[in-house]
C-alpha atoms as a PDB file:
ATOM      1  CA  UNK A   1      57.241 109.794 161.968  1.00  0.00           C
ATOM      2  CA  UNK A   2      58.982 106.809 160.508  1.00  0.00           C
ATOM      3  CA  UNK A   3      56.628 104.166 160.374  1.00  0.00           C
ATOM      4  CA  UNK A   4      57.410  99.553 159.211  1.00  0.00           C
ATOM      5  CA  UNK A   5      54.681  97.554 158.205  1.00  0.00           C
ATOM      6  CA  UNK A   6      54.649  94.307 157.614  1.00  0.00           C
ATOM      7  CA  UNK A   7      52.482  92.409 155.266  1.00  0.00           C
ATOM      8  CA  UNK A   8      51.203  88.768 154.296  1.00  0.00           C
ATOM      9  CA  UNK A   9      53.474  88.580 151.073  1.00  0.00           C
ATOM     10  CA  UNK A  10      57.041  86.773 150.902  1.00  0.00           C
ATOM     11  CA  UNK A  11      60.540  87.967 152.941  1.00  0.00           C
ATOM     12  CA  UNK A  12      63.498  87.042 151.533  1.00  0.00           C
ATOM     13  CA  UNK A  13      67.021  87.185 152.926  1.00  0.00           C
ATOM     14  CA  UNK A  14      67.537  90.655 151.303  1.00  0.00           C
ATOM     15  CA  UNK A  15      64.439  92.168 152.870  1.00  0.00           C
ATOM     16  CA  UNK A  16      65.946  90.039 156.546  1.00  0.00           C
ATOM     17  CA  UNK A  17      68.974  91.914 156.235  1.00  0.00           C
ATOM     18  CA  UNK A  18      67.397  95.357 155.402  1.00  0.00           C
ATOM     19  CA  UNK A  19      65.159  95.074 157.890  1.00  0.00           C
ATOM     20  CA  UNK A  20      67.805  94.535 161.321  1.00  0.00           C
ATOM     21  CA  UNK A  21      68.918  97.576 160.104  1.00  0.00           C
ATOM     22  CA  UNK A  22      65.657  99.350 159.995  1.00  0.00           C
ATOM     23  CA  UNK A  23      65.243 103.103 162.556  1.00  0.00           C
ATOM     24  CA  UNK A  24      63.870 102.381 165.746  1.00  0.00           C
ATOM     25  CA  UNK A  25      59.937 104.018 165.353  1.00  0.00           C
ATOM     26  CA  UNK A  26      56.388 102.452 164.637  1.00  0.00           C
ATOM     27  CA  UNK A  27      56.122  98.905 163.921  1.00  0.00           C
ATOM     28  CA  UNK A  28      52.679  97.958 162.712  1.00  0.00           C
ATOM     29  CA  UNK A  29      51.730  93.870 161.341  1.00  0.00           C
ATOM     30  CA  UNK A  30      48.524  93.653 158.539  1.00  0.00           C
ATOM     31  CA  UNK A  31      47.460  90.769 160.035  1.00  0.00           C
ATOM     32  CA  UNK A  32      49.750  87.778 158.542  1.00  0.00           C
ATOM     33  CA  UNK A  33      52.811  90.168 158.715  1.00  0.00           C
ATOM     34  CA  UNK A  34      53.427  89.627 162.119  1.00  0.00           C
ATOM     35  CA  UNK A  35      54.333  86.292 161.247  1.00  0.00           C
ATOM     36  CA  UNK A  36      57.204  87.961 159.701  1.00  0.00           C
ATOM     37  CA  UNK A  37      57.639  89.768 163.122  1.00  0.00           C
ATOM     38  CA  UNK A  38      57.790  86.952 165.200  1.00  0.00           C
ATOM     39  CA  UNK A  39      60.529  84.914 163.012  1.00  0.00           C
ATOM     40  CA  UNK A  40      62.778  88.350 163.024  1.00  0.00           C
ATOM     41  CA  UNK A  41      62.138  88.563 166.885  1.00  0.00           C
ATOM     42  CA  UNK A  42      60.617  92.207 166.668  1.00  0.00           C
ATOM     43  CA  UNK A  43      57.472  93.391 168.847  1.00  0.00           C
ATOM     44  CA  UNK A  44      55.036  95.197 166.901  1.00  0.00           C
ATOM     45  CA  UNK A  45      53.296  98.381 168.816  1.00  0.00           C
ATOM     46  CA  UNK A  46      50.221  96.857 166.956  1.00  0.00           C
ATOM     47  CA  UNK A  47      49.031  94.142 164.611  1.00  0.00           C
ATOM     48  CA  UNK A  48      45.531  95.246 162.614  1.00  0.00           C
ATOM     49  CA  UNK A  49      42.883  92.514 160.397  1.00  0.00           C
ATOM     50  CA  UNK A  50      40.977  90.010 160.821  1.00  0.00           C
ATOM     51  CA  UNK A  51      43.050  87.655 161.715  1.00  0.00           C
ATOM     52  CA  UNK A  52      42.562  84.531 159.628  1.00  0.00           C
ATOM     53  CA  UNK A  53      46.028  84.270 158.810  1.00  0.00           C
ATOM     54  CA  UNK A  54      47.427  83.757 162.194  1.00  0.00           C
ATOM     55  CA  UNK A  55      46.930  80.815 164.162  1.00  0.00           C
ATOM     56  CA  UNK A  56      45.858  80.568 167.725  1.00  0.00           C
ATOM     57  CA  UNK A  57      49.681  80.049 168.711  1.00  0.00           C
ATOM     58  CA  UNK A  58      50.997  83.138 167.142  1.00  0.00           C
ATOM     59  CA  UNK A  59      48.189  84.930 168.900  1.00  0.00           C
ATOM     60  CA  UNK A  60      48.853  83.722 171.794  1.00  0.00           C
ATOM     61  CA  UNK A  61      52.977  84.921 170.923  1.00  0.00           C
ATOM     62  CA  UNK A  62      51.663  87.965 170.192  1.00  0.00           C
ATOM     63  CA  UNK A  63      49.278  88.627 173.443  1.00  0.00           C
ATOM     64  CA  UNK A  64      52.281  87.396 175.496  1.00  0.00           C
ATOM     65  CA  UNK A  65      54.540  90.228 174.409  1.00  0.00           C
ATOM     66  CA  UNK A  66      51.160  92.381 175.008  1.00  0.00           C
ATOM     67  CA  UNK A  67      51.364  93.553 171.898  1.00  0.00           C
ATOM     68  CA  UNK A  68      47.968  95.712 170.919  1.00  0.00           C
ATOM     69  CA  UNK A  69      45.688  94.086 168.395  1.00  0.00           C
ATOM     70  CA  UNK A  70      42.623  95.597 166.423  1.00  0.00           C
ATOM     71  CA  UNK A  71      40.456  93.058 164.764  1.00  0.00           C
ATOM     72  CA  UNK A  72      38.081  93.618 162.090  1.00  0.00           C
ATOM     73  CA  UNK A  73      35.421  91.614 160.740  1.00  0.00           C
ATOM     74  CA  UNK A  74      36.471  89.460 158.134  1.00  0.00           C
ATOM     75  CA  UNK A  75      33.734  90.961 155.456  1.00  0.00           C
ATOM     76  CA  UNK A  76      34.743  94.511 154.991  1.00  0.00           C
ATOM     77  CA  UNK A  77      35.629  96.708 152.631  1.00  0.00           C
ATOM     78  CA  UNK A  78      39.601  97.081 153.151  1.00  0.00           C
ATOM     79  CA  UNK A  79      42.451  94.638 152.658  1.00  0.00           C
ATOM     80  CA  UNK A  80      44.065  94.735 155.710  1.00  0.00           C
ATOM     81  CA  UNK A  81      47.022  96.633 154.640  1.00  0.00           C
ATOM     82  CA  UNK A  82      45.450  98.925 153.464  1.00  0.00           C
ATOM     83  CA  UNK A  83      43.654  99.197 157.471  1.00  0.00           C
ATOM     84  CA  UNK A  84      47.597  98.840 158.355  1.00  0.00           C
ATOM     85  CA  UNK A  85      48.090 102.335 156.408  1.00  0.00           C
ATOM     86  CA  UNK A  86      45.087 104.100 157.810  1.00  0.00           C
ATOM     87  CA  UNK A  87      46.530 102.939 161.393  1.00  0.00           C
ATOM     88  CA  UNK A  88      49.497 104.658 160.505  1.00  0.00           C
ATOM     89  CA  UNK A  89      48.582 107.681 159.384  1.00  0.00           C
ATOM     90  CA  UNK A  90      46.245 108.312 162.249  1.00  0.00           C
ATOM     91  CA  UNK A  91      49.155 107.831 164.331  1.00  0.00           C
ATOM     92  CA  UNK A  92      50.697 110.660 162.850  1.00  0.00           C
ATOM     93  CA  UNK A  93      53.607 108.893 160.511  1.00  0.00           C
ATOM     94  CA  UNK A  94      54.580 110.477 156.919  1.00  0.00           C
ATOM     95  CA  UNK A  95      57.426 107.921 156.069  1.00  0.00           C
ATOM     96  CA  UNK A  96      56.111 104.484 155.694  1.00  0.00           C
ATOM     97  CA  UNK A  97      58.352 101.291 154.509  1.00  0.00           C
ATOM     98  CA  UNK A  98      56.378  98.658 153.544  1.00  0.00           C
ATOM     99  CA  UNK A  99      57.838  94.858 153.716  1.00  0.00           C
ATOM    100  CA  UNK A 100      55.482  91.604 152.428  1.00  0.00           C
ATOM    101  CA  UNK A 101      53.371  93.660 150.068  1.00  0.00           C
ATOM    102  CA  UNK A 102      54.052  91.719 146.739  1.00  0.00           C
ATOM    103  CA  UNK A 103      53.947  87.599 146.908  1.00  0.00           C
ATOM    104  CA  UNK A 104      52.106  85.162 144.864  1.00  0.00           C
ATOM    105  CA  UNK A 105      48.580  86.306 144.495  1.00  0.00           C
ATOM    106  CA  UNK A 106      48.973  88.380 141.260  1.00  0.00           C
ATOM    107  CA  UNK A 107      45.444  90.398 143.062  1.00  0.00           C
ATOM    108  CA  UNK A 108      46.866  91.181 146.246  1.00  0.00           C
ATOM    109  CA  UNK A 109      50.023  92.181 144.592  1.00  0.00           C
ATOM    110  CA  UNK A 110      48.796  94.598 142.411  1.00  0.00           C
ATOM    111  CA  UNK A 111      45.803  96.166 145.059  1.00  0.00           C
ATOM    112  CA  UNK A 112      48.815  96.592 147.314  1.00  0.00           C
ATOM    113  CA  UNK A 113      50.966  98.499 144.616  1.00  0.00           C
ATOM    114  CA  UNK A 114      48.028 100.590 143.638  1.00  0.00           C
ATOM    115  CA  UNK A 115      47.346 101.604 147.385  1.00  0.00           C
ATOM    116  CA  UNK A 116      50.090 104.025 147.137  1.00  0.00           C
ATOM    117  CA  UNK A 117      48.041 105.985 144.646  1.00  0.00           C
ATOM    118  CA  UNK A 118      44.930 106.441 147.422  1.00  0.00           C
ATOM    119  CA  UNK A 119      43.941 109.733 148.104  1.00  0.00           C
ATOM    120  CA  UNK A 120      43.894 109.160 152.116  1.00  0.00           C
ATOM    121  CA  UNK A 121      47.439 108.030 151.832  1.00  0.00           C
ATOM    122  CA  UNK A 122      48.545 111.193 149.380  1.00  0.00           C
ATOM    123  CA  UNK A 123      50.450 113.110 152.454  1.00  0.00           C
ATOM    124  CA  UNK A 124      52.542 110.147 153.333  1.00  0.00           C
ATOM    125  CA  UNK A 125      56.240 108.686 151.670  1.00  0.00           C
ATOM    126  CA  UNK A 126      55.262 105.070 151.259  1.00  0.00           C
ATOM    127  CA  UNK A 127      57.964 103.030 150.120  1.00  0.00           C
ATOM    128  CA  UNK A 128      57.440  99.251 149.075  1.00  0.00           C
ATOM    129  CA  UNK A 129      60.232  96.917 149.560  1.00  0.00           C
ATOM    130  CA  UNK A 130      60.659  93.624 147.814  1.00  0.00           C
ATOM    131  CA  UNK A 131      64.357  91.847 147.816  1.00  0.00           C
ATOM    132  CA  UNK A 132      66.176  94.085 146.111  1.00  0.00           C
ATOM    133  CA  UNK A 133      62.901  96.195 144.288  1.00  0.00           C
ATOM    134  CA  UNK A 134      61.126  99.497 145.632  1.00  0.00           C
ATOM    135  CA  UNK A 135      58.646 100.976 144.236  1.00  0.00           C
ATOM    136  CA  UNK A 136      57.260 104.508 145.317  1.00  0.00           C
ATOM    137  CA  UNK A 137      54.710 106.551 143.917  1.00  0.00           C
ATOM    138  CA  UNK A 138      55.799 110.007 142.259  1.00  0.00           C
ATOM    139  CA  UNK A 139      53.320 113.179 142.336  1.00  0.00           C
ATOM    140  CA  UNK A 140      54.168 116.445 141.431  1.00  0.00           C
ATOM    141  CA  UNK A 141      54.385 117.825 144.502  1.00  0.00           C
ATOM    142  CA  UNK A 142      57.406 116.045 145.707  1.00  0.00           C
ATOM    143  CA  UNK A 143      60.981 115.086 143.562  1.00  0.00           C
ATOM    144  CA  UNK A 144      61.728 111.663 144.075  1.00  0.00           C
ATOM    145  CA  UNK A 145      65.793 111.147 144.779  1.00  0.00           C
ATOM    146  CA  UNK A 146      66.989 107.551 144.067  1.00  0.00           C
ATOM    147  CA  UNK A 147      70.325 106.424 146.136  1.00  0.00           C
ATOM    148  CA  UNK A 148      71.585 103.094 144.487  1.00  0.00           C
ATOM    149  CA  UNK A 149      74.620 102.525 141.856  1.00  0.00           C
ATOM    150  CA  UNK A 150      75.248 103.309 138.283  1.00  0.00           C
ATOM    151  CA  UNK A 151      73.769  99.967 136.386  1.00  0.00           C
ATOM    152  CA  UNK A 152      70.753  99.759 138.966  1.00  0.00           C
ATOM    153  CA  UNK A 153      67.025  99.652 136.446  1.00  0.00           C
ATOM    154  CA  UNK A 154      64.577 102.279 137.085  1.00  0.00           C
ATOM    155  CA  UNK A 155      60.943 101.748 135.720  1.00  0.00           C
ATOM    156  CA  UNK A 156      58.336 104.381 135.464  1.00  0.00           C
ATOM    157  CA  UNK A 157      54.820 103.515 134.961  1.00  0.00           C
ATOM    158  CA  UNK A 158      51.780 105.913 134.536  1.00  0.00           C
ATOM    159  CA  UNK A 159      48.911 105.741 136.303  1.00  0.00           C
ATOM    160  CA  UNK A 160      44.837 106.984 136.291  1.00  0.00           C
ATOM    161  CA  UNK A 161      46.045 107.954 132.894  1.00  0.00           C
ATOM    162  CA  UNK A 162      49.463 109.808 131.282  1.00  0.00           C
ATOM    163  CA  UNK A 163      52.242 111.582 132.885  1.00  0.00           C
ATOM    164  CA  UNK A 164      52.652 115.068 131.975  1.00  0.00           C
ATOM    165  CA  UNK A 165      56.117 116.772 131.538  1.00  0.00           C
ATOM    166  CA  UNK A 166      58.234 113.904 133.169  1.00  0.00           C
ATOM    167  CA  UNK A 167      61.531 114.714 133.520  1.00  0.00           C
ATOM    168  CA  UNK A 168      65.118 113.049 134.777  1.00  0.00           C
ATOM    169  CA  UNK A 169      68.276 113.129 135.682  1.00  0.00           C
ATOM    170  CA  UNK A 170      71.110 111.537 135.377  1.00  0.00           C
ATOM    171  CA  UNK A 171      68.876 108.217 133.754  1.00  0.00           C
ATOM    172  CA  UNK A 172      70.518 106.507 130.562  1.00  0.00           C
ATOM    173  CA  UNK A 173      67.640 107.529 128.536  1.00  0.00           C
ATOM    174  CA  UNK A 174      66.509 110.868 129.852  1.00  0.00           C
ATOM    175  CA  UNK A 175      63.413 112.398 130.048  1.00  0.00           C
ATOM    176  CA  UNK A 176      62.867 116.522 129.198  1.00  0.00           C
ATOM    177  CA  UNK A 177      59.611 117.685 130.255  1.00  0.00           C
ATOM    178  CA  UNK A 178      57.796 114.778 128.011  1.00  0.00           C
ATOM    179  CA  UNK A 179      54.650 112.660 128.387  1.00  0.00           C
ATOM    180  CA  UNK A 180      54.525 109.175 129.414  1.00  0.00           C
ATOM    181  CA  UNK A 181      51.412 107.554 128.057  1.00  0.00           C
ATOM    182  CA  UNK A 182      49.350 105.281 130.084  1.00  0.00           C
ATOM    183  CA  UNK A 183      49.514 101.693 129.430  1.00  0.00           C
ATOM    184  CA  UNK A 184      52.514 102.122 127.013  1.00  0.00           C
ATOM    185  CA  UNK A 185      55.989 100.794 128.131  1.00  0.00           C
ATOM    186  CA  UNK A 186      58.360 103.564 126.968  1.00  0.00           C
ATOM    187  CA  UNK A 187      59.132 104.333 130.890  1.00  0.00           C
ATOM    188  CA  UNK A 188      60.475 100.599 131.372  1.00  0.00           C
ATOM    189  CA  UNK A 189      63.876  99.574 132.260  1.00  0.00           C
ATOM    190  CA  UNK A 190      66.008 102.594 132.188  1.00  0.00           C
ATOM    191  CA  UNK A 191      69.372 102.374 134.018  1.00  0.00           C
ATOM    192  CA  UNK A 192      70.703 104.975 136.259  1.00  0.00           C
ATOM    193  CA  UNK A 193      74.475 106.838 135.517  1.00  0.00           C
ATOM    194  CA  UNK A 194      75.318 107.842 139.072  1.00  0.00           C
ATOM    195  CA  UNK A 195      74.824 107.043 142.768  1.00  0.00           C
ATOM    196  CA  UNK A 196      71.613 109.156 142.724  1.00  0.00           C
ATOM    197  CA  UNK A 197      68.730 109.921 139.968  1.00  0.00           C
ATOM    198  CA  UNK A 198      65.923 112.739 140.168  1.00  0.00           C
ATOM    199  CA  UNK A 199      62.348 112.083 139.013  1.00  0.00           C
ATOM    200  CA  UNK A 200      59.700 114.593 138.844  1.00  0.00           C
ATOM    201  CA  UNK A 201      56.523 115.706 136.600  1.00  0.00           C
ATOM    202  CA  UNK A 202      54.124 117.841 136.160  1.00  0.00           C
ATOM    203  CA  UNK A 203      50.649 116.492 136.137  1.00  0.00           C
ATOM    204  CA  UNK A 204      49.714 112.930 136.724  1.00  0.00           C
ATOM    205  CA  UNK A 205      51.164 110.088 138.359  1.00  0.00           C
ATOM    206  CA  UNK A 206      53.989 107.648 138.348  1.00  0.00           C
ATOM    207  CA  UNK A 207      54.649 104.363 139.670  1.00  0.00           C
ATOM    208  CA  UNK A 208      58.393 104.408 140.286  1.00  0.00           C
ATOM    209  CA  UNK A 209      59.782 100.794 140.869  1.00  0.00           C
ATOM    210  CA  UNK A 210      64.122 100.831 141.360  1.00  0.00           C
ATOM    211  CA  UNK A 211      65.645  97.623 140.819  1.00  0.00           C
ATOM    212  CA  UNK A 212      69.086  97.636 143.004  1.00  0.00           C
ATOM    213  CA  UNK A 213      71.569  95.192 141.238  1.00  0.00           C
ATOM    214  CA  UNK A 214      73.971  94.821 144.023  1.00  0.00           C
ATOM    215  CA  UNK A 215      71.381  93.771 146.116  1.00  0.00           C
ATOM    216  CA  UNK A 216      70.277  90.957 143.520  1.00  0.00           C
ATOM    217  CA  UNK A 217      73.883  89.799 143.149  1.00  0.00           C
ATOM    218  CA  UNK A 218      75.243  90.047 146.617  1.00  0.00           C
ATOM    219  CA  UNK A 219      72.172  90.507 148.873  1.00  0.00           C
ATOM    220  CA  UNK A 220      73.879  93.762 150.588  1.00  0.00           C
ATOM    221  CA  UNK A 221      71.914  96.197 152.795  1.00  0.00           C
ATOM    222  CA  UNK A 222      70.851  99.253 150.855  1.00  0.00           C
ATOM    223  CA  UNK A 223      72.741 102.070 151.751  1.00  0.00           C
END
């Protein structure tokens, strides 16, 4: 099941545009995200946190449009996207496109980056969106296919240590069964050759983050 969260973090017009064009399916707000939901005039089937970064006034928005919420204490022990994601995957959905994830808080940023790598979340396509950035995590049990346009930057990033036999196609500087170390920078900023790229590996994991360049110059709709 396709599944749209929304987070606390910045929209801009790119992420606007994408989202109109977004499948019909799940819609679920981490608290402050339905914020976004509201100013893009889309009903969420449920908003999930603890609330303190709505006011009273959205809340009343929201319970007007009797739109489910489930509120959690404020001390606990999850962020509340990362209570968005275990909403979602209860509810059955293995394609999840995350918008607001990354904004201003550096710590936020990065805890919701690394939630891709959590275990609970392992069965599930999760796909950040950020302008004209998305980032995915890469196992190796799946491929990862990237659709964008020769030019377009592709950065891959180990995680919870190296990468083992990473390899890719059709990537300016390519990759043949090789090792990525962790916390080295020899996976930044290659540039794809075609309309689509492969990335797989072996053992490990890899944060996969595809920087569309027609997005950034014209704000277009990813096809």
């Amino acid at each position: 099941m396709e599944t749209i969260i929304f987070a606390n973090g910045d929209l801009d017009d790119t992420d606007r545009t994408a989202i109109h064009g977004e499948p019909a399916g799940l819609v679920i707000a981490a608290d402050g995200g339905a914020r976004h939901c509201l100013e893009l005039e889309i009903t969420p089937d449920l908003v999930i946190g603890d609330f303190d970064s709505l006011s009273e006034a959205e809340i009343e928005q929201l319970t007007a449009r009797e739109v489910p919420f489930e509120r959690h204490p404020v001390a606990k022990d999850e962020t509340d996207l990362e209570l968005a994601f275990q909403a979602a995957v209860t509810r059955g959905a293995d394609e999840i496109r995350v918008y607001g994830a990354l904004g201003s808080r550096w710590d936020m940023s990065l805890a919701n980056l690394l939630l891709l790598a959590h275990t609970e979340f392992r069965n599930a396509r999760i796909e950040l969106v950020a302008g004209n950035q998305h980032v995915w995590l890469v196992r190796p049990t799946r491929a990862l296919i990237l659709k964008g346009e020769p030019g377009d930057i592709v950065s891959l990033v180990p995680l919870r240590g190296n990468a083992n036999g990473v390899a890719t196609d059709n990537l300016e500087y390519p990759l043949h069964d090789e090792d990525l170390k962790f916390g080295a920078t020899r996976g930044i900023s290659n540039v794809m050759l075609a309309d689509r790229a492969r990335v797989t590996l072996r053992q490990g994991e890899l944060l996969c983050i595809h920087t569309r360049l027609s997005l950034a110059l014209n704000g277009t709709k990813e096809g």
